[in-house]
Protein backbone atom coordinates (compact mmCIF):
# COMPACT_ATOMS: atom_id res chain seq x y z
CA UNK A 1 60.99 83.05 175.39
CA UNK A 2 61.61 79.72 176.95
CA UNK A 3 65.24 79.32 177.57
CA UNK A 4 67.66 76.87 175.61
CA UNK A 5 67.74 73.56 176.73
CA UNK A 6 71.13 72.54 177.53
CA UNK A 7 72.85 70.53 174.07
CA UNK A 8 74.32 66.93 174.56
CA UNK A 9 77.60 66.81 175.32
CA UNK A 10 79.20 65.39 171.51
CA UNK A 11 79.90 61.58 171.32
CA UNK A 12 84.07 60.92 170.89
CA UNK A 13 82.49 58.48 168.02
CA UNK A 14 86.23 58.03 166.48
CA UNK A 15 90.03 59.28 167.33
CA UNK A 16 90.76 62.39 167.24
CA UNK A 17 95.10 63.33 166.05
CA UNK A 18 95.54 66.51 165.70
CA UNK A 19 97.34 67.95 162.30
CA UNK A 20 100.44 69.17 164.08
CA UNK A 21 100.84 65.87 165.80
CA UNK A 22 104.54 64.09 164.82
CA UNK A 23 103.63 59.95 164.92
CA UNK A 24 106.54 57.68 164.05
CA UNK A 25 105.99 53.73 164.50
CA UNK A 26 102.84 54.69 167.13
CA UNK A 27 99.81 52.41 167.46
CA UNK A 28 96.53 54.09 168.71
CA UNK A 29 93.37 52.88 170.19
CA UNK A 30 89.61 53.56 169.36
CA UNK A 31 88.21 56.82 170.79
CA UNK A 32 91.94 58.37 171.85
CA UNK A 33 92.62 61.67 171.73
CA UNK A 34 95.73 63.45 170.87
CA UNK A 35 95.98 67.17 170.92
CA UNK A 36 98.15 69.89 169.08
CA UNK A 37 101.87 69.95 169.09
CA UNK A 38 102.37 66.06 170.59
CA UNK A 39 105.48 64.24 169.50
CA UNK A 40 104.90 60.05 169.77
CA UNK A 41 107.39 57.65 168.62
CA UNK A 42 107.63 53.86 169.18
CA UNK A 43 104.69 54.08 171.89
CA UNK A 44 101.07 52.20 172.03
CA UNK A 45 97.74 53.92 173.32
CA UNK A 46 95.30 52.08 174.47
CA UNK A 47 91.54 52.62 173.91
CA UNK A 48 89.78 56.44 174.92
CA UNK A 49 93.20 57.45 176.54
CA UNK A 50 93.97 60.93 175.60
CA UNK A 51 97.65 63.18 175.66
CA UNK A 52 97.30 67.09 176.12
CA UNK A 53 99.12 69.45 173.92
CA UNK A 54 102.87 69.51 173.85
CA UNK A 55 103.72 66.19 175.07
CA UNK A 56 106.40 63.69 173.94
CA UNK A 57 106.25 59.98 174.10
CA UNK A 58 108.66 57.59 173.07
CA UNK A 59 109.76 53.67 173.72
CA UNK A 60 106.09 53.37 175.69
CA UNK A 61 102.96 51.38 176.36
CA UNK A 62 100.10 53.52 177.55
CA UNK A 63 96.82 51.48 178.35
CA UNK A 64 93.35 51.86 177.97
CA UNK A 65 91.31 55.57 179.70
CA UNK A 66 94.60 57.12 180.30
CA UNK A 67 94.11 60.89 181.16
CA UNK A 68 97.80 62.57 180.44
CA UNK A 69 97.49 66.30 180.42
CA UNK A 70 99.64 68.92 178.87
CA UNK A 71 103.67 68.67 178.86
CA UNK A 72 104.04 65.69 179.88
CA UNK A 73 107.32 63.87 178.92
CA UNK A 74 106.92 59.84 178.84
CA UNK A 75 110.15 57.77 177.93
CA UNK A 76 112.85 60.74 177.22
CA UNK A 77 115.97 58.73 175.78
CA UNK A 78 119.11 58.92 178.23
CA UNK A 79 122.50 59.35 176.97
CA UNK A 80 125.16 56.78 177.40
CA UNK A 81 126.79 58.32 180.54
CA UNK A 82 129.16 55.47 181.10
CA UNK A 83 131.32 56.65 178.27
CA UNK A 84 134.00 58.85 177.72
CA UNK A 85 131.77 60.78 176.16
CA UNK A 86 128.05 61.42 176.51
CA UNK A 87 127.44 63.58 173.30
CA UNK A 88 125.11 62.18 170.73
CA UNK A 89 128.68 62.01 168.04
CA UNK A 90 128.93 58.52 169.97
CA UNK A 91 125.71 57.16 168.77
CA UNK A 92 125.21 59.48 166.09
CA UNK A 93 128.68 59.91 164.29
CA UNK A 94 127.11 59.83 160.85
CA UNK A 95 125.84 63.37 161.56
CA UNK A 96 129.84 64.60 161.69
CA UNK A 97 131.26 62.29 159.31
CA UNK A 98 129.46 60.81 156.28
CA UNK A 99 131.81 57.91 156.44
CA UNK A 100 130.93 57.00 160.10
CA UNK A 101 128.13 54.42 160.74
CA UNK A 102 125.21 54.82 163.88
CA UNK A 103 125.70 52.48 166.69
CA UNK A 104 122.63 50.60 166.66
CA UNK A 105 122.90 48.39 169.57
CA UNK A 106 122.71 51.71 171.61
CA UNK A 107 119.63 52.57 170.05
CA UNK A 108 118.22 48.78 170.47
CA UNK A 109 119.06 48.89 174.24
CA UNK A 110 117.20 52.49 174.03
CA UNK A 111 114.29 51.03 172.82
CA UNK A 112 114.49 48.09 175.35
CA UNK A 113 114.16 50.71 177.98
CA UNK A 114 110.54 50.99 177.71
CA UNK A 115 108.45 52.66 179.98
CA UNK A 116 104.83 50.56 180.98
CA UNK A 117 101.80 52.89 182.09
CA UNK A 118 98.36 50.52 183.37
CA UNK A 119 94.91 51.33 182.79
CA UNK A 120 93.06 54.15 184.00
CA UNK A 121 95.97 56.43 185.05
CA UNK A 122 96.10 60.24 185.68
CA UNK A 123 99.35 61.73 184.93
CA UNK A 124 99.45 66.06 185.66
CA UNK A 125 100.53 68.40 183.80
CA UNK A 126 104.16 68.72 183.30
CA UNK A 127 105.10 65.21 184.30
CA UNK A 128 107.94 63.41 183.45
CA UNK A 129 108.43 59.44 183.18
CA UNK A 130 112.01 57.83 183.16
CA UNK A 131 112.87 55.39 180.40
CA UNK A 132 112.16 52.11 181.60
CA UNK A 133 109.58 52.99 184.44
CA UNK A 134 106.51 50.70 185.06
CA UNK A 135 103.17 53.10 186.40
CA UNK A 136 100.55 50.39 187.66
CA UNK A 137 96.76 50.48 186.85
CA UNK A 138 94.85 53.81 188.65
CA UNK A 139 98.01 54.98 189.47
CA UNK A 140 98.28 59.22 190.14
CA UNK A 141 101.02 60.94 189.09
CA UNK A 142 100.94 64.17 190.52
CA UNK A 143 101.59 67.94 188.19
CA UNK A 144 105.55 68.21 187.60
CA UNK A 145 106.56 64.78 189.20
CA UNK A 146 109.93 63.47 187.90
CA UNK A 147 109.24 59.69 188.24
CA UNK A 148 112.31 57.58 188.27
CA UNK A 149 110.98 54.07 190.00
CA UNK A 150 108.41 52.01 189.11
CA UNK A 151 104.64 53.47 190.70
CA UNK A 152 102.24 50.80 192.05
CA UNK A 153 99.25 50.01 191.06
CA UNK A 154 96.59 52.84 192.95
CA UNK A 155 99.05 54.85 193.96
CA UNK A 156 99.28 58.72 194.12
CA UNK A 157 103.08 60.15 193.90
CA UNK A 158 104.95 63.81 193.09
CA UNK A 159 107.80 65.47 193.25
CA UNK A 160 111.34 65.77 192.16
CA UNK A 161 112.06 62.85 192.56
CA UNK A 162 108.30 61.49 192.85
CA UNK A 163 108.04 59.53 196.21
CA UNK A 164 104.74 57.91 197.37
CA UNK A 165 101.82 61.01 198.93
CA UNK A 166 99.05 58.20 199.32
CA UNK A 167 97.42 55.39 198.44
CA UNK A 168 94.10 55.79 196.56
CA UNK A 169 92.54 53.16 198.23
CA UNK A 170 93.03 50.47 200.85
CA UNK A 171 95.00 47.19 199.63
CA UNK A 172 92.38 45.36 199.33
CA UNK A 173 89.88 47.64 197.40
CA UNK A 174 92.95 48.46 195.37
CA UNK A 175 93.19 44.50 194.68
CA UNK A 176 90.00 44.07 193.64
CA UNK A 177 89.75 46.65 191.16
CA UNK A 178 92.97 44.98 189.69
CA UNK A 179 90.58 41.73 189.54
CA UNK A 180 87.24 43.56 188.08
CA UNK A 181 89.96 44.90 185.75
CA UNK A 182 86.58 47.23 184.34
CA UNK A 183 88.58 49.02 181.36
CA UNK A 184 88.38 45.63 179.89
CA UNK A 185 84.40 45.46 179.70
CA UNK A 186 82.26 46.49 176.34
CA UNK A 187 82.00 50.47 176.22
CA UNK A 188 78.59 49.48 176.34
CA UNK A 189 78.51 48.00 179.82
CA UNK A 190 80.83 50.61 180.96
CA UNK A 191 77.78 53.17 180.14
CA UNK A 192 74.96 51.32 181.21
CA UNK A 193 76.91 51.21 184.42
CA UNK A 194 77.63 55.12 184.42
CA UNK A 195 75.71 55.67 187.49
CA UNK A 196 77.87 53.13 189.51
CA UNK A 197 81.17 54.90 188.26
CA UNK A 198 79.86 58.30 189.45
CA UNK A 199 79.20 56.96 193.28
CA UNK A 200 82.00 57.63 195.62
CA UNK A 201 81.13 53.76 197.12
CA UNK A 202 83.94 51.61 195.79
CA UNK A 203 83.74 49.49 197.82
CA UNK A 204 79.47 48.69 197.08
CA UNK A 205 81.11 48.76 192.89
CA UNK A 206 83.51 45.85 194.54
CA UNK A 207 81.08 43.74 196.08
CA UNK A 208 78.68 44.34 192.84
CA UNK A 209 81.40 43.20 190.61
CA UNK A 210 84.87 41.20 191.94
CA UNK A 211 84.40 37.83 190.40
CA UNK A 212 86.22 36.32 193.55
CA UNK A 213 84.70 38.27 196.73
CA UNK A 214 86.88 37.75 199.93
CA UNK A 215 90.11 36.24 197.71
CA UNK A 216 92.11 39.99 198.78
CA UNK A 217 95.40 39.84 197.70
CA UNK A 218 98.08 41.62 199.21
């Protein structure tokens, strides 16, 4: 007998939210993916990103072909630590006394404190993201980083608390990517161009594609 030929991989055609996912206020993309046990509140994902199981995301923007992989914590709320008292009966009093009322301006300056995460960014497994933190565009953040400052754009980081292991690229590759800004093409051109995403030559993809060759920025 002849053997099997290998089956096509199956097409993501729509998003995929798994039934023990918790959503509250959460806007999500075409072709995401969000996987069992996920908690996302307040938070954006952008088109064909996709969140591994357990995670929780709150008070976040996450762009478009964002890989996050399991446990990963995006946007966990602080406590008010310049008070006499950090304990949630400060913001919360309602839950101890019926007659007490929340304090929502802490929760408004809670939601302020959004964390931003670019395009095309690979956060490990077990990561955590500070309220407020900015992650740029093909930024790396590396299994069971605890990132606290802002990441730029291309950059790999990790641990506790994440500090800068490399840069993916040279500045000026880095800053033409930023230009090409590819995650914003058709799906269609994206995959008629597969062949040009799977070559290690970024910098041929640059030349190919920058719509201002030579402009680097730095």
């Amino acid at each position: 007998m002849m053997p099997d030929a290998p089956r096509p991989a199956p097409k993501l055609a729509q998003t995929f939210i798994d039934p023990s996912v918790r959503l509250r206020d959460v806007q999500v993309g075409r072709c995401c993916e969000v996987l069992a046990d996920t908690a996302m509140e307040y938070a954006t994902l952008g088109d064909y990103s996709y969140l591994g199981r357990g995670c929780t995301v709150a008070d976040a923007s996450i762009g478009k072909f964002c890989a996050i992989a399991a446990d990963v914590r995006i946007g966990p709320p602080d406590h008010p630590m310049e008070r006499p008292a950090q304990h949630r009966f400060t913001y919360c009093p309602e839950y101890y006394d019926a007659s007490a009322e929340r304090d929502h301006a802490f929760f408004r300056r809670r939601r302020a404190a959004r964390v931003t995460i670019g395009h095309d960014v690979w956060i490990g497994h077990g990561v955590t993201v500070l309220a407020g933190v900015t992650v740029g565009s093909g930024a790396v953040l590396a299994a069971g980083a605890v990132v606290s400052r802002d990441v730029a754009p291309y950059a790999v980081v990790g641990g506790v608390p994440a500090r800068p292991i490399r840069d993916r690229f040279p500045p000026e590759i880095a800053a033409r990517l930023l230009r090409i800004a590819w995650w914003d093409w058709p799906f269609e051109a994206i995959m008629e161009r597969l062949a040009e995403f799977q070559s290690d030559d970024v910098a041929a993809f640059c030349d190919r594609w920058d719509p201002a060759p030579g402009a680097f920025s730095h």
